[in-house]
C-alpha atoms as a PDB file:
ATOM      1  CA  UNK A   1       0.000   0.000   0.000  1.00  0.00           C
ATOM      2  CA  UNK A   2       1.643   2.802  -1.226  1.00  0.00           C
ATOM      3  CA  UNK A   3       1.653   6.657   0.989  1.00  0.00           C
ATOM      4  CA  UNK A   4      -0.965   9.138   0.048  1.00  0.00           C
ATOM      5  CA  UNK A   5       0.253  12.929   0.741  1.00  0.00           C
ATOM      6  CA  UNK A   6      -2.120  16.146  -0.341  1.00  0.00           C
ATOM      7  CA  UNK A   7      -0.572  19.742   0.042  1.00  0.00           C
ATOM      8  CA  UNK A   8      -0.771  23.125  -1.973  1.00  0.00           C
ATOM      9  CA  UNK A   9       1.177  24.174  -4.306  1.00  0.00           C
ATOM     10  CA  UNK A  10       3.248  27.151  -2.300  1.00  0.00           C
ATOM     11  CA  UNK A  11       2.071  28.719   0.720  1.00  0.00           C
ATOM     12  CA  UNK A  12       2.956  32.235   0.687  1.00  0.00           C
ATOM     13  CA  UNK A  13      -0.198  34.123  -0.661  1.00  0.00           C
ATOM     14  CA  UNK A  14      -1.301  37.421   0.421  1.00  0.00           C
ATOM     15  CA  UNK A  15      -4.747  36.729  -0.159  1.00  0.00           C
ATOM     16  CA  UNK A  16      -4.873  33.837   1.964  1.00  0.00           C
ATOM     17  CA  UNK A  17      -3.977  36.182   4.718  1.00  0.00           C
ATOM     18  CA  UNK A  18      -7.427  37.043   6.737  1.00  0.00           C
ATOM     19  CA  UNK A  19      -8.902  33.880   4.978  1.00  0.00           C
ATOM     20  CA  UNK A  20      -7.375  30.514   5.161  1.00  0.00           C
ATOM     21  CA  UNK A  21      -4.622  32.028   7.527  1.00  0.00           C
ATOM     22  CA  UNK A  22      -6.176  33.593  10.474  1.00  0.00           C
ATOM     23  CA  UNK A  23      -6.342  37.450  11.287  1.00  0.00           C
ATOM     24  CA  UNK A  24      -3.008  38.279  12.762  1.00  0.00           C
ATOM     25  CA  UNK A  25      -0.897  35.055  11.873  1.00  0.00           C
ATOM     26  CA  UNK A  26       2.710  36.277  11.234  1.00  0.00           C
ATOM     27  CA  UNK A  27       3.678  35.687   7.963  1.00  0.00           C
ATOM     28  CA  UNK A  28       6.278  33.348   9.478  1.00  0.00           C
ATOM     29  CA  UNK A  29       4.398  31.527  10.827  1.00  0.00           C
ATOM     30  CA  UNK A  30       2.402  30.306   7.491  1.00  0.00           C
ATOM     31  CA  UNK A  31       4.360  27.909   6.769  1.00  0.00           C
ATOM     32  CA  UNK A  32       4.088  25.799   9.997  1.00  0.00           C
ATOM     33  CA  UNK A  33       0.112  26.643   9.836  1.00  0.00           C
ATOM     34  CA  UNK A  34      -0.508  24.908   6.541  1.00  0.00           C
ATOM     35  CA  UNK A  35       1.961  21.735   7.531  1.00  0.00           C
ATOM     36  CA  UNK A  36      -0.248  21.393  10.805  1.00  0.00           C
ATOM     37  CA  UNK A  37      -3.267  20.881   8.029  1.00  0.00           C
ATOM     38  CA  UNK A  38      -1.598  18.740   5.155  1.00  0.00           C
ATOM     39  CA  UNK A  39       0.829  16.193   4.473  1.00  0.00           C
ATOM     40  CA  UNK A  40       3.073  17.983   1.753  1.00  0.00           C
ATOM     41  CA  UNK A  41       3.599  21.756  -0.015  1.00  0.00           C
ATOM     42  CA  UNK A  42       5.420  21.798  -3.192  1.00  0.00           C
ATOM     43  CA  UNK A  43       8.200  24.949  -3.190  1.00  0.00           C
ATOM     44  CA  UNK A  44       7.418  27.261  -5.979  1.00  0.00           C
ATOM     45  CA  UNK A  45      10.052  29.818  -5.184  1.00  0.00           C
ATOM     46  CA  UNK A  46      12.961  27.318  -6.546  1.00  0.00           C
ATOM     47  CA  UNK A  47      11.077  27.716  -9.963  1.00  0.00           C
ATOM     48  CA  UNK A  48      11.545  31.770 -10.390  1.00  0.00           C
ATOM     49  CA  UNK A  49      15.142  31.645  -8.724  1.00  0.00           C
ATOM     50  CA  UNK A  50      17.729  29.386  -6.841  1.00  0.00           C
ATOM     51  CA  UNK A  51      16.944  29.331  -2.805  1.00  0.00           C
ATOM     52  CA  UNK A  52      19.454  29.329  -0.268  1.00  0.00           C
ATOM     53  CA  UNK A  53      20.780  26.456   1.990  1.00  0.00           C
ATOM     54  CA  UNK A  54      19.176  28.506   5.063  1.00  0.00           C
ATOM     55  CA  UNK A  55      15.852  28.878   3.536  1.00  0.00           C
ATOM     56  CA  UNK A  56      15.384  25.104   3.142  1.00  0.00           C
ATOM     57  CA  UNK A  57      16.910  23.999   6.838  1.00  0.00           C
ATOM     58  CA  UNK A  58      14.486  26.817   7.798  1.00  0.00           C
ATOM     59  CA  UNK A  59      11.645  25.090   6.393  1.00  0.00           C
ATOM     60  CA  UNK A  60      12.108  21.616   7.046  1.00  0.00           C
ATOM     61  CA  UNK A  61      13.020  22.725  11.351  1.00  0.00           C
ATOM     62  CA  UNK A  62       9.334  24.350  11.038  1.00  0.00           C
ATOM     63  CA  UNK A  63       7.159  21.498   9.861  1.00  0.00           C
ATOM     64  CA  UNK A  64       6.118  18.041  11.557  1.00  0.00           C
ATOM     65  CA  UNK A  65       8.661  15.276  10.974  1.00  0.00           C
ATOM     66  CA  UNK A  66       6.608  13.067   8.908  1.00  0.00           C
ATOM     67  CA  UNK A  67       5.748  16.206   6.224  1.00  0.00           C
ATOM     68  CA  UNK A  68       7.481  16.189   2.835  1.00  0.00           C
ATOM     69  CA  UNK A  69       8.392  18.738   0.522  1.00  0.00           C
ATOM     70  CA  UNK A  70       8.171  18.299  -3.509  1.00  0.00           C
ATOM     71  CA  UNK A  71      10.869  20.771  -4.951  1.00  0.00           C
ATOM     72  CA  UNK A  72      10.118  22.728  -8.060  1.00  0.00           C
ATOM     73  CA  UNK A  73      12.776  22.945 -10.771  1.00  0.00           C
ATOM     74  CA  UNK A  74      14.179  26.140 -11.899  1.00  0.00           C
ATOM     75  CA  UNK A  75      12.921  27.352 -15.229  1.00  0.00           C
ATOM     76  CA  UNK A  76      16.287  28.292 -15.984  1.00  0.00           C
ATOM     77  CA  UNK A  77      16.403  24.835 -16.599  1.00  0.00           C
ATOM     78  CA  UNK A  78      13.081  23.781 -18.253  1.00  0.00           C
ATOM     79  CA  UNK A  79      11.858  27.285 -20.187  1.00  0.00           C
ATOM     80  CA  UNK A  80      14.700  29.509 -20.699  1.00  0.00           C
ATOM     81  CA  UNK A  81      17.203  26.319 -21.814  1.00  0.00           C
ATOM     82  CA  UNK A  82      14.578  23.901 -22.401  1.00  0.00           C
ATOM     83  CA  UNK A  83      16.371  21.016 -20.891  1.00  0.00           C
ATOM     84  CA  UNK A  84      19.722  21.000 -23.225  1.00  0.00           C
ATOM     85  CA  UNK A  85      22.482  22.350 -22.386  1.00  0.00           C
ATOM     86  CA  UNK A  86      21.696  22.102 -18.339  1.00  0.00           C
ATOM     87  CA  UNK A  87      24.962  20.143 -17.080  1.00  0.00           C
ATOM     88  CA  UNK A  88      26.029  23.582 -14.852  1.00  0.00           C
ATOM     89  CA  UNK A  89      22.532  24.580 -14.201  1.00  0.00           C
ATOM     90  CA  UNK A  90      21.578  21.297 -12.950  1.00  0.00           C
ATOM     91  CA  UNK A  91      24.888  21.608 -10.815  1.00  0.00           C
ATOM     92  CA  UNK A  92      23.553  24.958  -9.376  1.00  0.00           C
ATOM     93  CA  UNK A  93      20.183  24.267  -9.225  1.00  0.00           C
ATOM     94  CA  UNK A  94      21.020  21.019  -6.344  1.00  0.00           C
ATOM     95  CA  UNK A  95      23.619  23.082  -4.921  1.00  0.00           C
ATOM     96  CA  UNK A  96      21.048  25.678  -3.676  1.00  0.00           C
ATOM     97  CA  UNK A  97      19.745  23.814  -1.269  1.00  0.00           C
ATOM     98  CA  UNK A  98      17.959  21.073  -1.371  1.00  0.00           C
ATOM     99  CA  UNK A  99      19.438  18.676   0.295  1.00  0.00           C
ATOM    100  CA  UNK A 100      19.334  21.063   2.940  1.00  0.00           C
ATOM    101  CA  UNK A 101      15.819  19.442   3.308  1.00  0.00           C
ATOM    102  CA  UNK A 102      17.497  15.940   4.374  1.00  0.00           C
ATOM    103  CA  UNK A 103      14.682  13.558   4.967  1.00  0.00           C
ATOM    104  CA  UNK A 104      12.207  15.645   3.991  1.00  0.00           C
ATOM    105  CA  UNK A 105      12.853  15.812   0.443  1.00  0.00           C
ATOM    106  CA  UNK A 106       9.954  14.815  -1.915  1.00  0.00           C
ATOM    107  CA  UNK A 107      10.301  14.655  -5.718  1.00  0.00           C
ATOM    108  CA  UNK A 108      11.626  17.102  -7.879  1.00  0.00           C
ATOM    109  CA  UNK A 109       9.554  18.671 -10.391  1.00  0.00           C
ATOM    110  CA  UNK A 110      10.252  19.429 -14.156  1.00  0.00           C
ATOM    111  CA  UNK A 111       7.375  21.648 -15.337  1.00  0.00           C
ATOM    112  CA  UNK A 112       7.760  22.046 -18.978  1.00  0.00           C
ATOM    113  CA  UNK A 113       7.019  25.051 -21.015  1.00  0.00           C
ATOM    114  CA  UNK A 114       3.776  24.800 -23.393  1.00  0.00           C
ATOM    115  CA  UNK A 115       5.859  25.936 -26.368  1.00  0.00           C
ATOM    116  CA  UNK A 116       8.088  22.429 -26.275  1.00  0.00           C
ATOM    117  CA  UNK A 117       7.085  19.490 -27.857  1.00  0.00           C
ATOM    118  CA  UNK A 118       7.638  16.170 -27.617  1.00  0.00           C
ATOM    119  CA  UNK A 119      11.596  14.846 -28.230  1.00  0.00           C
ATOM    120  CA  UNK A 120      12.524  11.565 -27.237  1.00  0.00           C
ATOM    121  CA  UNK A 121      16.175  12.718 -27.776  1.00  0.00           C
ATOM    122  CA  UNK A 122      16.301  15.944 -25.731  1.00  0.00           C
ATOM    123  CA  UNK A 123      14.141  14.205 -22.762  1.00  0.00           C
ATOM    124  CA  UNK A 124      16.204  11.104 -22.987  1.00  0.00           C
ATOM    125  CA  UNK A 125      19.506  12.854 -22.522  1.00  0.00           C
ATOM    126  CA  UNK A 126      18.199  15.205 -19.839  1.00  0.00           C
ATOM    127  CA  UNK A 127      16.819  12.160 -17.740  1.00  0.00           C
ATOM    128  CA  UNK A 128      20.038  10.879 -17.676  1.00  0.00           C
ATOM    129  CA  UNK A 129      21.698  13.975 -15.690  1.00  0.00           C
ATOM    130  CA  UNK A 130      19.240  13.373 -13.066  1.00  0.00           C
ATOM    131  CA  UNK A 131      20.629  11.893  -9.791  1.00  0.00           C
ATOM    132  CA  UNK A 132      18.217   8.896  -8.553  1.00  0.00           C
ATOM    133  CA  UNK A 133      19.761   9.716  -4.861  1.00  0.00           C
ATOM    134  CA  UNK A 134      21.067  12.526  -2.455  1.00  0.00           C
ATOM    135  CA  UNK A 135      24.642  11.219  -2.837  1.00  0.00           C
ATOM    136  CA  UNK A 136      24.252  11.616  -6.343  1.00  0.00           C
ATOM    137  CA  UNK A 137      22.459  15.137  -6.093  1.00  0.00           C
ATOM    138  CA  UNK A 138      25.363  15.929  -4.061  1.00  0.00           C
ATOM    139  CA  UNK A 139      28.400  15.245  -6.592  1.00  0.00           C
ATOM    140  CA  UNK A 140      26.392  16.711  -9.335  1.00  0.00           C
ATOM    141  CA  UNK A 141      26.127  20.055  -6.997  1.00  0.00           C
ATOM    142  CA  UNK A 142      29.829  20.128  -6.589  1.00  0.00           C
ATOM    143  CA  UNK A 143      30.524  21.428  -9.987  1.00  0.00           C
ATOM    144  CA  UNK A 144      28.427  23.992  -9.754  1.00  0.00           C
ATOM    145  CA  UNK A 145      29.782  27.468 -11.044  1.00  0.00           C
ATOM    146  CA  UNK A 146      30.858  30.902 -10.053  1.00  0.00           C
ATOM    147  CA  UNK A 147      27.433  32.151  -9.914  1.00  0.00           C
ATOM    148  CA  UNK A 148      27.241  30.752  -6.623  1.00  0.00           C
ATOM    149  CA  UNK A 149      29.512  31.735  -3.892  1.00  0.00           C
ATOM    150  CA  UNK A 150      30.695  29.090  -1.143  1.00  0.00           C
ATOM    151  CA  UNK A 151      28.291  30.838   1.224  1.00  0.00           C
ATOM    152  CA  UNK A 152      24.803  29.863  -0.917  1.00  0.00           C
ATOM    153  CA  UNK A 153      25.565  26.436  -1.292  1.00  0.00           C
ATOM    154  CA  UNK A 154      25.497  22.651  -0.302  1.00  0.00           C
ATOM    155  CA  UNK A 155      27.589  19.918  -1.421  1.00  0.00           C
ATOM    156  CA  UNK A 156      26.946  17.181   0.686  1.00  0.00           C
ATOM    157  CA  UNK A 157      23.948  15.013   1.738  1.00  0.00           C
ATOM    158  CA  UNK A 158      22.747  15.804   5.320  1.00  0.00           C
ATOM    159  CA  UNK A 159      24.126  12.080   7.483  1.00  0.00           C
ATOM    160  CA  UNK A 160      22.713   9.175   7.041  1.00  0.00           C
ATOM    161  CA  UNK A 161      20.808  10.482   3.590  1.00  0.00           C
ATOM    162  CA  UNK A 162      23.606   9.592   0.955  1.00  0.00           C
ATOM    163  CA  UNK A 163      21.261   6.502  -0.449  1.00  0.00           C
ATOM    164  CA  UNK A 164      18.177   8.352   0.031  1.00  0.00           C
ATOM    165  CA  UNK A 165      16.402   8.122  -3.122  1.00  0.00           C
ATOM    166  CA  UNK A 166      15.534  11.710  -5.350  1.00  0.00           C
ATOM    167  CA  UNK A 167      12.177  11.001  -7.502  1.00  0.00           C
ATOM    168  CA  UNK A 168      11.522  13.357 -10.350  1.00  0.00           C
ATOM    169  CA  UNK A 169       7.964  14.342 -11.795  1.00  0.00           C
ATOM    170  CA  UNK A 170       7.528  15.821 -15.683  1.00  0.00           C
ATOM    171  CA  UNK A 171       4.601  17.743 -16.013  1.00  0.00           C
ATOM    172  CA  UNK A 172       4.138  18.757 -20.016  1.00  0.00           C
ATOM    173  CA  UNK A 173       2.325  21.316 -21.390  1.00  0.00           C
ATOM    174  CA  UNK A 174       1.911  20.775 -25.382  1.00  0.00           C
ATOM    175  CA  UNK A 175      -0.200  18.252 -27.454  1.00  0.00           C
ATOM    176  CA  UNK A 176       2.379  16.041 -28.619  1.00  0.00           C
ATOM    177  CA  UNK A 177       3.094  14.671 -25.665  1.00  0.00           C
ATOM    178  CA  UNK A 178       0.109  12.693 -25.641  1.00  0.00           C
ATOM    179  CA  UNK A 179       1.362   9.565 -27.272  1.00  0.00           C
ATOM    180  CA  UNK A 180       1.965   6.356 -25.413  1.00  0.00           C
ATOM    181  CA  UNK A 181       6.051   6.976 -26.604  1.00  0.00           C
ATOM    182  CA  UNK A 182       5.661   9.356 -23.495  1.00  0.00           C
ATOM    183  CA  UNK A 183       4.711   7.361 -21.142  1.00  0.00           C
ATOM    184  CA  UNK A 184       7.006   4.493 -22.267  1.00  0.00           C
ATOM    185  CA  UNK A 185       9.999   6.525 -22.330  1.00  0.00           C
ATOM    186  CA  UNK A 186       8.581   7.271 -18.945  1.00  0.00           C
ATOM    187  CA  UNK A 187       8.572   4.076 -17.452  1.00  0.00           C
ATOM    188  CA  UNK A 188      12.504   3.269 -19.001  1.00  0.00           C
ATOM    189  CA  UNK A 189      13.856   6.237 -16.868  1.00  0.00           C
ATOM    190  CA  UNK A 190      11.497   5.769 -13.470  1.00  0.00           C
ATOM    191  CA  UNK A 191       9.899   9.212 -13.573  1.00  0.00           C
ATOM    192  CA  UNK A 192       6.393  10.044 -13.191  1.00  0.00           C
ATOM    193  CA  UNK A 193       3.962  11.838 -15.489  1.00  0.00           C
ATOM    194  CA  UNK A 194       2.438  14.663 -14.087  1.00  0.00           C
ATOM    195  CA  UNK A 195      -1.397  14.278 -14.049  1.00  0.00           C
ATOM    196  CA  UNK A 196      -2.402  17.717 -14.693  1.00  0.00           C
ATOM    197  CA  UNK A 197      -5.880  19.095 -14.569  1.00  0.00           C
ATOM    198  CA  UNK A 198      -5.769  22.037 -16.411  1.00  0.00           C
ATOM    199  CA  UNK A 199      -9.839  22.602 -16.877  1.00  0.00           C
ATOM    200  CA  UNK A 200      -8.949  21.253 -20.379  1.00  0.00           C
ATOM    201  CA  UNK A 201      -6.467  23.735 -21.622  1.00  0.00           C
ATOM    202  CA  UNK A 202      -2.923  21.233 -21.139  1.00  0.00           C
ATOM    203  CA  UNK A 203      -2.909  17.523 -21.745  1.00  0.00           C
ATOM    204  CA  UNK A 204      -4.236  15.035 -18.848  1.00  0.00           C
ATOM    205  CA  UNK A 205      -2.435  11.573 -18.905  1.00  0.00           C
ATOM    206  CA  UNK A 206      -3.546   9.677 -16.011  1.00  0.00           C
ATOM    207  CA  UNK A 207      -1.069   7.118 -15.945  1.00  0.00           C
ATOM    208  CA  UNK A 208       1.555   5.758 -13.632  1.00  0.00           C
ATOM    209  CA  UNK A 209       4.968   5.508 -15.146  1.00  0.00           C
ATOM    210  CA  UNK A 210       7.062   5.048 -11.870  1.00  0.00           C
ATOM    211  CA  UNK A 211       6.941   3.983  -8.352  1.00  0.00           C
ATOM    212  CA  UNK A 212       4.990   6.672  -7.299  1.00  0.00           C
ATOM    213  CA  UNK A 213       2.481   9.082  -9.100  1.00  0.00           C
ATOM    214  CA  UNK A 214       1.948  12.920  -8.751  1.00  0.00           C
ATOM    215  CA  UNK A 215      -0.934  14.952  -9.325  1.00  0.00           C
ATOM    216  CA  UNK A 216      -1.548  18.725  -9.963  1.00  0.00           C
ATOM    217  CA  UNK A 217      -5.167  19.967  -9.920  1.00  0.00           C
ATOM    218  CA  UNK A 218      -5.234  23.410 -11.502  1.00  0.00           C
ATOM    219  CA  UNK A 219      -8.440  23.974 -11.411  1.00  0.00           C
ATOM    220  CA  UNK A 220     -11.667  21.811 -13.158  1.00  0.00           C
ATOM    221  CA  UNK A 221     -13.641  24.293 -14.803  1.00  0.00           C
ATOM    222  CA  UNK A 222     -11.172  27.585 -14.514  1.00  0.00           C
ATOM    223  CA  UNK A 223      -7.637  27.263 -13.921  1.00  0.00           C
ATOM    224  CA  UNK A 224      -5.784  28.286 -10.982  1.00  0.00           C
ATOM    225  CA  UNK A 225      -9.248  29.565  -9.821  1.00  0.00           C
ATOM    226  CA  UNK A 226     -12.283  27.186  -9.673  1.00  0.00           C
ATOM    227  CA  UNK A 227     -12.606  25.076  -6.638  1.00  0.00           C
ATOM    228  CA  UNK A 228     -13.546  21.602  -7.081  1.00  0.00           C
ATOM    229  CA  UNK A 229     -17.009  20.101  -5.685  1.00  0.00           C
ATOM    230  CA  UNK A 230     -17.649  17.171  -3.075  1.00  0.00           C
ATOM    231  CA  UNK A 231     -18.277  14.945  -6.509  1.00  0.00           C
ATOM    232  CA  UNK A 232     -15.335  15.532  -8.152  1.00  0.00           C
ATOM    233  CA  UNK A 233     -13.324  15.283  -5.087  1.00  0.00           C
ATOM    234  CA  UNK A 234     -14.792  11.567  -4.410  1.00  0.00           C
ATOM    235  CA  UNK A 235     -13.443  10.758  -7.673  1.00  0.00           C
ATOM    236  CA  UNK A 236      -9.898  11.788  -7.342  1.00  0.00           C
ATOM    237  CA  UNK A 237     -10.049   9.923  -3.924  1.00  0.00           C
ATOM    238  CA  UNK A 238     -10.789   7.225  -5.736  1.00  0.00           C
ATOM    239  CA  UNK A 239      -7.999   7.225  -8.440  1.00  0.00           C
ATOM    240  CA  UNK A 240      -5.660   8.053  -5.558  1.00  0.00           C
ATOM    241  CA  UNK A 241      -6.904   5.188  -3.603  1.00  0.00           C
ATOM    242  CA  UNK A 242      -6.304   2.880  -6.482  1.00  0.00           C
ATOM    243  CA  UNK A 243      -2.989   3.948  -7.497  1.00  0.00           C
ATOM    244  CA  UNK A 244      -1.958   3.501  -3.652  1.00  0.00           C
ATOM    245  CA  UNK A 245      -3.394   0.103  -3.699  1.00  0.00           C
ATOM    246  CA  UNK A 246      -1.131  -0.934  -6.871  1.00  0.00           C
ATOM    247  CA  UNK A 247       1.977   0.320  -4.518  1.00  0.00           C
ATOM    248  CA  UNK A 248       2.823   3.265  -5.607  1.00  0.00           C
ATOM    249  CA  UNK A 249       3.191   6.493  -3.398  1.00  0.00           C
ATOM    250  CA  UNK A 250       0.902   9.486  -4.249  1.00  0.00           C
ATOM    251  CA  UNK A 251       1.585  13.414  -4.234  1.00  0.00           C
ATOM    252  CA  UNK A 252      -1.347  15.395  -4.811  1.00  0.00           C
ATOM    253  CA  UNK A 253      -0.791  19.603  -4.706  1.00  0.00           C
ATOM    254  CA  UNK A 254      -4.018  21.528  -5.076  1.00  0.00           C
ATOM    255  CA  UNK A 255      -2.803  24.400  -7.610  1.00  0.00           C
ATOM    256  CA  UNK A 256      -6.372  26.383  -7.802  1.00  0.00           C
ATOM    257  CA  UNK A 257      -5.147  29.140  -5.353  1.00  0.00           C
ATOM    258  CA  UNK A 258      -6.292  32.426  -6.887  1.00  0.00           C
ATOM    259  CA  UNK A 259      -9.813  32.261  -5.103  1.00  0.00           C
ATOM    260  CA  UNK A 260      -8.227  30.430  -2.211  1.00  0.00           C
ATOM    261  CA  UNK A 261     -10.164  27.324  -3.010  1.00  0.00           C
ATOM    262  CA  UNK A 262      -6.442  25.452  -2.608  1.00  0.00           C
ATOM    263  CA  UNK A 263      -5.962  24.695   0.907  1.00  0.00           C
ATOM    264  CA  UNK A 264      -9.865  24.172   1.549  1.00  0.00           C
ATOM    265  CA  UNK A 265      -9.724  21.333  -1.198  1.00  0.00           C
ATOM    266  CA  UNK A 266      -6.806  19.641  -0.154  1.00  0.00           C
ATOM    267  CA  UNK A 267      -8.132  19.713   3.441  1.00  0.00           C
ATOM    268  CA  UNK A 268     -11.507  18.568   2.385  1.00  0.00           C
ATOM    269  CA  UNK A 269      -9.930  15.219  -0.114  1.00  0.00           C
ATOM    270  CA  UNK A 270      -7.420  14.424   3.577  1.00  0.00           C
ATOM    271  CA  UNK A 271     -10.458  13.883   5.547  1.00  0.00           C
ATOM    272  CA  UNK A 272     -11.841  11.310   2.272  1.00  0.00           C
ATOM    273  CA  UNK A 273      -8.869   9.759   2.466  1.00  0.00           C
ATOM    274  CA  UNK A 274      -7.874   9.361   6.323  1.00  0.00           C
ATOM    275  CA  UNK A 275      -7.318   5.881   7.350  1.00  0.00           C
ATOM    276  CA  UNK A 276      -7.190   4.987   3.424  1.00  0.00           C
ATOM    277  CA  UNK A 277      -3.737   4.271   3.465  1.00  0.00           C
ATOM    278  CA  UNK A 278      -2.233   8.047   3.660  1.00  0.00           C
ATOM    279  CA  UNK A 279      -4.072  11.337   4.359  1.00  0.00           C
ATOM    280  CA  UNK A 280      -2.573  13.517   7.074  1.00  0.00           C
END
């Protein structure tokens, strides 16, 4: 029975301030307030910039011990370089940080732009720079380059974590990536599709390609806005439920934060899924 975790996708959101996070909360004190609730946030912040070392021993010292962050790429990597050319900027991107996480380190996420399409080449080569665990993460950050100083980065697993494994979720964005070459290519390298639900506008392949599956819900009828309704959250507790019962681990982020219908969903598909083999 594989581990079911639901969480948001970031946390820091001034208009969940007064809302979802009570009247006078410190703003650093969000954070621990939406790990009390759910069982995983993805970080969005590594996307638009490289983090610091301090930023993510901050984070995982203020959550429970059990929680579990999934850590977005940069798009350095995925939409500025599209995923050639990456050997230094894969360097920097694990020497920010990460492992700085130690225990609590989730997958890695590769959100790809909607402008690239399908290449069997480019992904093939790019999956192959990936380290598979923190000891590995941790020799690719040591060639990192000159664009970070000895004082923003971390070279070296936290004890104990060497063999720990690093997972890695693709989430695509254009049409022809709908083709069951995807999903094989997929399963070769052990790394997980992204099911997306994008209200229609990006492709949704609900399939598991690796020993664990991830899920972003954007939205179902608007993205990033529209909340979803008791129905359609008994159905992704039951896809959830039966991709846990085929063994595989389960990461589901709630995306739909501009109305702050986020946090209230994942809260709301936790208590369908408490006692069904993850939850909170």
């Amino acid at each position: 029975m594989g581990r079911i975790r639901v969480g948001i996708s970031g946390w820091r959101y001034p208009g969940w301030r007064g809302s979802f996070y009570p009247p006078g909360l410190v703003q650093r004190r969000e954070l621990a307030y939406a790990a009390e609730r759910l069982s995983s946030i993805e970080v969005n912040g590594s996307f638009y910039s490289l983090q610091r070392p301090t930023s993510y021993a901050a984070w995982r010292d203020e959550t429970p011990e059990d929680f579990v962050f999934a850590v977005k790429g940069g798009r350095f990597i995925t939409h500025l370089k599209k995923l050639a050319g990456v050997e230094s900027a894969l360097a920097n991107f694990f020497a920010s940080g990460v492992l700085a996480l130690g225990p609590k380190l989730g997958p890695v996420l590769w959100q790809l732009p909607p402008s690239l399409g399908y290449d069997e080449q480019r992904l093939a080569a790019f999956f192959a720079q990936l380290p598979r665990t923190q000891g590995e993460a941790a020799a690719l950050a040591a060639h990192h380059d000159d664009r970070l100083d000895d004082q923003r980065v971390l070279t070296s697993p936290l004890p104990g974590l060497a063999e720990a494994p690093v997972r890695h979720a693709l989430e695509v964005r254009h049409s022809s990536f709908a083709t069951p070459a995807l999903t094989d290519l997929l399963r070769h390298h052990d790394i997980a599709v992204v099911v997306a639900d994008t209200a229609g506008k990006w492709p949704l392949i609900e399939q598991v390609t690796a020993d664990f599956a991830y899920v972003r819900l954007h939205g179902a009828e608007e993205l990033y806005a529209s909340g979803y309704t008791p129905a359609a959250l008994d159905t992704w507790a039951g896809k959830l439920r039966a991709w846990a019962e085929s063994g595989a681990d389960v990461f589901v982020y709630f995306d739909n934060d501009v109305k702050v219908r986020a946090p209230y969903d994942a809260m709301a598909l936790l208590e369908r899924l408490h006692g069904a083999g993850g939850g909170s």
